[in-house]
C-alpha atoms as a PDB file:
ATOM      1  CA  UNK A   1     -53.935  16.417  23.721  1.00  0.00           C
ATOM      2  CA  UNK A   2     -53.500  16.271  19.848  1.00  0.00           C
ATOM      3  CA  UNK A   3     -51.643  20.139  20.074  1.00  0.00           C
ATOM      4  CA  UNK A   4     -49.311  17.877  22.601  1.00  0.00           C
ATOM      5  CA  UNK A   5     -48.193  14.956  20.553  1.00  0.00           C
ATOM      6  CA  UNK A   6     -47.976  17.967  16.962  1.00  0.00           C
ATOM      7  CA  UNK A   7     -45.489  19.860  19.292  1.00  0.00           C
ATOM      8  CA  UNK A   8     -43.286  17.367  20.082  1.00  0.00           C
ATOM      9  CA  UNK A   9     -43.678  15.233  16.819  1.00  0.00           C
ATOM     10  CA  UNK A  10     -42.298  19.222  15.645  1.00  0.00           C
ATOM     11  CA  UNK A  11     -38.929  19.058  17.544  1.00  0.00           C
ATOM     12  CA  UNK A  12     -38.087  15.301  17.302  1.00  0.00           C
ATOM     13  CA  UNK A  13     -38.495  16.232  13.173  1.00  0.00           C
ATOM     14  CA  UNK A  14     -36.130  19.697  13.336  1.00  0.00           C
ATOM     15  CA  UNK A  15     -33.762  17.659  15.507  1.00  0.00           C
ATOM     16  CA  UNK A  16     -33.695  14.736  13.198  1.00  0.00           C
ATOM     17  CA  UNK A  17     -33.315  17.495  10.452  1.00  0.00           C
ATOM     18  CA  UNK A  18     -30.323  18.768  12.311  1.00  0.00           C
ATOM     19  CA  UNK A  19     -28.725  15.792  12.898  1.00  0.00           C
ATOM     20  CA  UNK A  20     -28.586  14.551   9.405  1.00  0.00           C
ATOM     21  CA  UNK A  21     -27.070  18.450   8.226  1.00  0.00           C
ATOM     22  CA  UNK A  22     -24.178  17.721  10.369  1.00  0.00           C
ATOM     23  CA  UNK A  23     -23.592  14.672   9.510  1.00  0.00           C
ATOM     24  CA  UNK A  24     -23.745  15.327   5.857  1.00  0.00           C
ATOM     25  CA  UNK A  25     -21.220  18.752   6.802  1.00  0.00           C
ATOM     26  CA  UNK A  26     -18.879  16.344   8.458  1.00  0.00           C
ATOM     27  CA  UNK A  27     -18.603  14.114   5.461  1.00  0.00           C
ATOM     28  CA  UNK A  28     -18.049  17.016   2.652  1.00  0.00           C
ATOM     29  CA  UNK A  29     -15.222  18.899   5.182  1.00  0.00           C
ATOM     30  CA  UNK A  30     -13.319  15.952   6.247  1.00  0.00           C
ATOM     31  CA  UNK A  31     -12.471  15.179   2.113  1.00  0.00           C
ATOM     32  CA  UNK A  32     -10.876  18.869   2.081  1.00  0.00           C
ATOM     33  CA  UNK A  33      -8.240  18.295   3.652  1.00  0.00           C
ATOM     34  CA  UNK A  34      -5.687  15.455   4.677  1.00  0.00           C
ATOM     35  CA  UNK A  35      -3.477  15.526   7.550  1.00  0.00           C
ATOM     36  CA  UNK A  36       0.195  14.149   6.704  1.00  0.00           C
ATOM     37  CA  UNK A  37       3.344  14.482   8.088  1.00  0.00           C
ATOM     38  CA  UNK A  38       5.718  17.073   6.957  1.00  0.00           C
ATOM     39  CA  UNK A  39       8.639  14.738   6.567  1.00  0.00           C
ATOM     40  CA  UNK A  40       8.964  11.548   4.360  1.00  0.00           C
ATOM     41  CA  UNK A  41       8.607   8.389   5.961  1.00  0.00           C
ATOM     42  CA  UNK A  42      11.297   6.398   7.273  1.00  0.00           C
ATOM     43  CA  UNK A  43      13.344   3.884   4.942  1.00  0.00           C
ATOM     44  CA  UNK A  44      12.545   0.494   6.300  1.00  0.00           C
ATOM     45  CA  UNK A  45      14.981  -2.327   6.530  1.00  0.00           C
ATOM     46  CA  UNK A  46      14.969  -5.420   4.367  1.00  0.00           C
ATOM     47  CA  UNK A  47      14.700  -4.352   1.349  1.00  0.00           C
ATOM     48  CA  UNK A  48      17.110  -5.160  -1.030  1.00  0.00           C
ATOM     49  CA  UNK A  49      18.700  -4.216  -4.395  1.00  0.00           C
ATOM     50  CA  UNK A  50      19.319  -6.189  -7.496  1.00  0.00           C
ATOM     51  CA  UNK A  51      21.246  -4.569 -10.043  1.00  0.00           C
ATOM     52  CA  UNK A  52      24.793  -5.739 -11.499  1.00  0.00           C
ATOM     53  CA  UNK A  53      26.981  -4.866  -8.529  1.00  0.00           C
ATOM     54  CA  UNK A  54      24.932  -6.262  -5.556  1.00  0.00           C
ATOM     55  CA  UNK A  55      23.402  -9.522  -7.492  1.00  0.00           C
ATOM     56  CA  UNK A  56      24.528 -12.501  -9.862  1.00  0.00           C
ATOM     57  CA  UNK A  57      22.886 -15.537 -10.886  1.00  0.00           C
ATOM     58  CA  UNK A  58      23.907 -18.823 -10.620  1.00  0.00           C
ATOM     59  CA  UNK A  59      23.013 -22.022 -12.829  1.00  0.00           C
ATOM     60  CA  UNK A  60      22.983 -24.968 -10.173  1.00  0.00           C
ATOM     61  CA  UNK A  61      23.836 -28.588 -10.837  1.00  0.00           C
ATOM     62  CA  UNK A  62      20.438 -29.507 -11.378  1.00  0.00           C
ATOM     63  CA  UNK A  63      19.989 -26.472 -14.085  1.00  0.00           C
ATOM     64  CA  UNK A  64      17.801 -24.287 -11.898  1.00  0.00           C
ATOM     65  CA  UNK A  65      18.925 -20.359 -11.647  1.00  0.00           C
ATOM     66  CA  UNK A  66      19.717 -19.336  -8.140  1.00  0.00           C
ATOM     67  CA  UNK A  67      19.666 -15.906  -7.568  1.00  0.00           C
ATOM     68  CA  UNK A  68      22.363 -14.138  -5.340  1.00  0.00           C
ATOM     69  CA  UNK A  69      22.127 -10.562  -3.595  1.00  0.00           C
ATOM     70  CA  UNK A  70      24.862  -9.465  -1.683  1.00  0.00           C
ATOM     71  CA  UNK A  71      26.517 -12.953  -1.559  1.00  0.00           C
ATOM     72  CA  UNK A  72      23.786 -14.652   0.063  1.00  0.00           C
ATOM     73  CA  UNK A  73      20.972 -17.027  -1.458  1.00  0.00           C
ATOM     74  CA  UNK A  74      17.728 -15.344  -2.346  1.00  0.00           C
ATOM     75  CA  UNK A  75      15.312 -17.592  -4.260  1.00  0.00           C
ATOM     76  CA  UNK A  76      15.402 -19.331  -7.587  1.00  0.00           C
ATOM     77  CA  UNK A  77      14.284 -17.970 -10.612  1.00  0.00           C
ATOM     78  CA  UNK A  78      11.912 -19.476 -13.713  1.00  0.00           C
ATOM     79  CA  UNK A  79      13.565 -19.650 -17.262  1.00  0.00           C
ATOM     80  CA  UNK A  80      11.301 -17.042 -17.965  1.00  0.00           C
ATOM     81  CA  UNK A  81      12.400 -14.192 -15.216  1.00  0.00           C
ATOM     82  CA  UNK A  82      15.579 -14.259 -16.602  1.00  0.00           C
ATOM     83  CA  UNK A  83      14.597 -11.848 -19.628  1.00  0.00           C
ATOM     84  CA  UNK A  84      12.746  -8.791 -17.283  1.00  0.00           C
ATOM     85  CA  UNK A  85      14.522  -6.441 -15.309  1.00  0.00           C
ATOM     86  CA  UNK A  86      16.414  -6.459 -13.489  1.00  0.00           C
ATOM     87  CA  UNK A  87      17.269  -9.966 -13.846  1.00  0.00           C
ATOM     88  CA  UNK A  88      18.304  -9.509 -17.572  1.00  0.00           C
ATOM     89  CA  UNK A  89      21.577  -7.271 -16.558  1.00  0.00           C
ATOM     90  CA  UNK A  90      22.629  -9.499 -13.858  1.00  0.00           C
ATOM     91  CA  UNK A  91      25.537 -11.822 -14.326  1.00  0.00           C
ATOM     92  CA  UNK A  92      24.966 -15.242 -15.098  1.00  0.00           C
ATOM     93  CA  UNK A  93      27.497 -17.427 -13.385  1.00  0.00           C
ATOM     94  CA  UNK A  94      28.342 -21.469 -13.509  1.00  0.00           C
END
């Protein structure tokens, strides 16, 4: 009985054994290498930008600094944005 439970206590060890080999083989090969796609990704829409010909910046009535891209409205601007790019080549209009 005791030559029973040492023989199969044997092969639930080596399969244990095995089982944690592969596993630590799959985790070292699948850092090697990366699958990507051969060509860049896609440009996506909505993204806009500001330099001096599609942008200006306007001082409202109420001294806040609107910013403009493209003719239309895109959010106001702090005092302090106005020195960082690219906000600090755009036109400032009144």
């Amino acid at each position: 009985m005791e030559n029973i439970a040492c023989f199969s206590f044997r092969y639930v060890i080596r399969f244990v054994v095995h089982c944690q080999t592969m596993f630590m083989f799959l985790c070292i090969t699948s850092y090697m290498f990366v699958l990507q796609p051969a060509i860049p990704p896609p440009m996506l829409n909505g993204f806009y930008q500001i330099n001096a010909e599609t942008a200006y910046i306007e001082v409202t009535d109420d001294s806040k600094y609107a910013l403009y891209v493209e003719g239309h409205f895109f959010r106001y601007l702090l005092e302090d944005e106005l020195q960082v790019t690219p906000h600090d080549t755009l036109e400032i209009r009144k």
